[in-house]
C-alpha atoms as a PDB file:
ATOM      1  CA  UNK A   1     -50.737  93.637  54.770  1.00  0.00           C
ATOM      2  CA  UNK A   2     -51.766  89.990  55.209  1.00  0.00           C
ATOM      3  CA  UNK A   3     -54.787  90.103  52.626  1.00  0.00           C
ATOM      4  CA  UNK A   4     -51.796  91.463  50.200  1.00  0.00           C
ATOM      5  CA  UNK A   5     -49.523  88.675  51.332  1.00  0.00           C
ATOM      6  CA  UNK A   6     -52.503  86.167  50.889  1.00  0.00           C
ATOM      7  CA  UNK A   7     -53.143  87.413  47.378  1.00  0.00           C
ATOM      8  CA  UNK A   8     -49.653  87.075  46.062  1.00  0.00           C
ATOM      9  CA  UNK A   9     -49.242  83.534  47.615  1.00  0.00           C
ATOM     10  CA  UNK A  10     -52.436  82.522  45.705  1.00  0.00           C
ATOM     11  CA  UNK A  11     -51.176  84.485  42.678  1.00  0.00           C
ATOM     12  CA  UNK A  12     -47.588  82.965  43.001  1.00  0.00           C
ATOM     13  CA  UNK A  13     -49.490  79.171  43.619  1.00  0.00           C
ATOM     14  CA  UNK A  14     -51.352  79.641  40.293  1.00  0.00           C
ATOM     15  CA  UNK A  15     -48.745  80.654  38.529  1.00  0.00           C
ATOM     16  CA  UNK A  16     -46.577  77.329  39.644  1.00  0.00           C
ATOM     17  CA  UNK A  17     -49.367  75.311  38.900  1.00  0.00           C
ATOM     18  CA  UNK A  18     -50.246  76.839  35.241  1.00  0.00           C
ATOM     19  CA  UNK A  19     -46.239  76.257  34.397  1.00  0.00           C
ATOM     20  CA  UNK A  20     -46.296  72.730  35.623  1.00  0.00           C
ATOM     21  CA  UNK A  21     -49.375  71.875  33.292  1.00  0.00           C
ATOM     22  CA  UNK A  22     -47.384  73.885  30.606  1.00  0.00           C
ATOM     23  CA  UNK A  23     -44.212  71.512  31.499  1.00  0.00           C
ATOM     24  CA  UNK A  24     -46.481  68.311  31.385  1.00  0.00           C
ATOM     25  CA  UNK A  25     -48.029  69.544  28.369  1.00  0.00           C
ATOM     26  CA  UNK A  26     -44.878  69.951  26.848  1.00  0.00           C
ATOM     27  CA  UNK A  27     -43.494  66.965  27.433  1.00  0.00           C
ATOM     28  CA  UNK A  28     -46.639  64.979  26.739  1.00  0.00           C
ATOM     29  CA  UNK A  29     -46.284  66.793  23.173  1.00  0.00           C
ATOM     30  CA  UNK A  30     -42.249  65.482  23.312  1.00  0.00           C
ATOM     31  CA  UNK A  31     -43.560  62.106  23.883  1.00  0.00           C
ATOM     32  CA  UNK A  32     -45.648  61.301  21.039  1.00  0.00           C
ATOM     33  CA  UNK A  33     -43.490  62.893  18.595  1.00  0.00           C
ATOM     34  CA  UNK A  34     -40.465  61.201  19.979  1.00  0.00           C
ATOM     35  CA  UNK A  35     -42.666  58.023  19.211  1.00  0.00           C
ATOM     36  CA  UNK A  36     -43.869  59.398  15.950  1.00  0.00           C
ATOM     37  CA  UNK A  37     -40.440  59.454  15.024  1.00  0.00           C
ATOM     38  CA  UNK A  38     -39.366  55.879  15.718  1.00  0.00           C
ATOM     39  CA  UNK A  39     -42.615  54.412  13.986  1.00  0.00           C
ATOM     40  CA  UNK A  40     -41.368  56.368  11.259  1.00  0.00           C
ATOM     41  CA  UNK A  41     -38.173  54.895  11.019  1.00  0.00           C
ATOM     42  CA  UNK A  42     -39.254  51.628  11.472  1.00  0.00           C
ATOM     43  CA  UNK A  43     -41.491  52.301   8.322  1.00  0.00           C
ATOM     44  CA  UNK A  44     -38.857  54.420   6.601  1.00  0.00           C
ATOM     45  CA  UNK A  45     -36.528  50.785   7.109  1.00  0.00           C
ATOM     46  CA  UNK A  46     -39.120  47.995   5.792  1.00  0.00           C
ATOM     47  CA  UNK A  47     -39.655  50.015   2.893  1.00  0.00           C
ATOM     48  CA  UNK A  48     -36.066  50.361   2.271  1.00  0.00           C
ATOM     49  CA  UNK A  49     -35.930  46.282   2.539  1.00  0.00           C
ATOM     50  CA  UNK A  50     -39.067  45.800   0.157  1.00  0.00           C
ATOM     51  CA  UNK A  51     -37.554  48.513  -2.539  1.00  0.00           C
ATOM     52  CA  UNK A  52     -33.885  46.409  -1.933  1.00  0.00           C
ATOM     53  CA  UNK A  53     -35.848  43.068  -2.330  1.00  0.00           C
ATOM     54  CA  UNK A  54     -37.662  44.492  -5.209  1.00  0.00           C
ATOM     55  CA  UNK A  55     -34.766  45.344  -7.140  1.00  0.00           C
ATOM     56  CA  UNK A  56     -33.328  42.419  -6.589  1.00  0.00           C
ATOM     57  CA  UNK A  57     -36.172  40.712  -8.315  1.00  0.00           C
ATOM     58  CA  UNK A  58     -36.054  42.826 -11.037  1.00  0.00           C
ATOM     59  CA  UNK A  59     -32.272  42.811 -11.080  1.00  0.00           C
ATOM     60  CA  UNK A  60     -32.999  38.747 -11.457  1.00  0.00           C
ATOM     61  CA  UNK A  61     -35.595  39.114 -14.151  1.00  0.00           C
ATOM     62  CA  UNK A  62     -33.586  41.401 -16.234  1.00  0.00           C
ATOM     63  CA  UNK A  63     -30.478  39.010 -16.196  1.00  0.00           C
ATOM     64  CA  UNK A  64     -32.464  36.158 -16.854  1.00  0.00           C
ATOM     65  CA  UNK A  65     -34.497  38.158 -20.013  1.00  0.00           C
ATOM     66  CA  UNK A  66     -30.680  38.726 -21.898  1.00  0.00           C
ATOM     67  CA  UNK A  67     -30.235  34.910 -21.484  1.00  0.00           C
ATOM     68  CA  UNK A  68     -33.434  34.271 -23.983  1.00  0.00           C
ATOM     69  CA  UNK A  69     -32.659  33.494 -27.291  1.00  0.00           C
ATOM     70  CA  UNK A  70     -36.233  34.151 -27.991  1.00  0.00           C
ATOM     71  CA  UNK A  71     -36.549  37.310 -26.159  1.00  0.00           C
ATOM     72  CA  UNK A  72     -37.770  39.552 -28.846  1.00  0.00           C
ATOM     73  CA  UNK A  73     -40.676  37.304 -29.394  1.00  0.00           C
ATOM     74  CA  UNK A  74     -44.176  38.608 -28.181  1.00  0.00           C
ATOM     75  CA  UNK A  75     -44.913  35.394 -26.466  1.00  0.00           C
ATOM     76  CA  UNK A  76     -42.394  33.288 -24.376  1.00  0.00           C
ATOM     77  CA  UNK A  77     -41.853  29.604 -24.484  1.00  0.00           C
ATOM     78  CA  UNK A  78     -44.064  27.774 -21.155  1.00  0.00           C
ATOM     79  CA  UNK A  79     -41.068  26.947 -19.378  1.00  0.00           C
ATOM     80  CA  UNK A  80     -39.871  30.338 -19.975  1.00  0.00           C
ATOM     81  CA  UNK A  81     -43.014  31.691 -18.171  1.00  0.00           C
ATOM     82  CA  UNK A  82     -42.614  29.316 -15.317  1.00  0.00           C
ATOM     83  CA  UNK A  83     -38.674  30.665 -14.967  1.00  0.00           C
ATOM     84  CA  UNK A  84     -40.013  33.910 -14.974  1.00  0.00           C
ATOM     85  CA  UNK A  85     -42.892  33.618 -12.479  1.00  0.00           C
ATOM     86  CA  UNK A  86     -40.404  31.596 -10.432  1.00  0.00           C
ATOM     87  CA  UNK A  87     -37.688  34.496 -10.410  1.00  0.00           C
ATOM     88  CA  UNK A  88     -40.393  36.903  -9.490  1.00  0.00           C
ATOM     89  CA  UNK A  89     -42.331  34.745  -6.471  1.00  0.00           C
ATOM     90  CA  UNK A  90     -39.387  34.104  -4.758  1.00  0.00           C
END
């Protein structure tokens, strides 16, 4: 009777301690994709600002283009150029 007791207490005691490293485990796992998810987020929202920003540019560029008189040429005045690389570097 006490060997049998002896065996389930060590039976029962490895049992507890394989679902505790199952629980850690588990929440270890949790953990990094919890912060998988906000680092993609944060990426997911700076590329939603540099497509925005981008758009904007082009937005800019396209408005300024219907303003040429000139705009069917195949080569723009110099200080057309400059507006243009202006519009598009800032």
């Amino acid at each position: 009777m006490i060997y049998g007791k002896g065996r389930l207490d060590a039976k029962h005691a490895n049992e507890v301690r394989q679902l505790r490293e199952n629980v850690e485990l588990a929440q270890r796992i949790i953990d990094v994709e919890r912060d998988a998810r906000k680092a993609d987020a944060i990426l997911a929202t700076e590329a939603a600002k540099r497509q925005s920003s981008l758009q904007l540019k082009i937005t800019g560029l396209e408005s300024y283009v219907e303003t040429l008189q000139d705009r069917d040429r195949e080569c723009l005045a110099g200080a057309d150029v400059d507006e243009l690389r202006n519009l598009w570097t800032d």
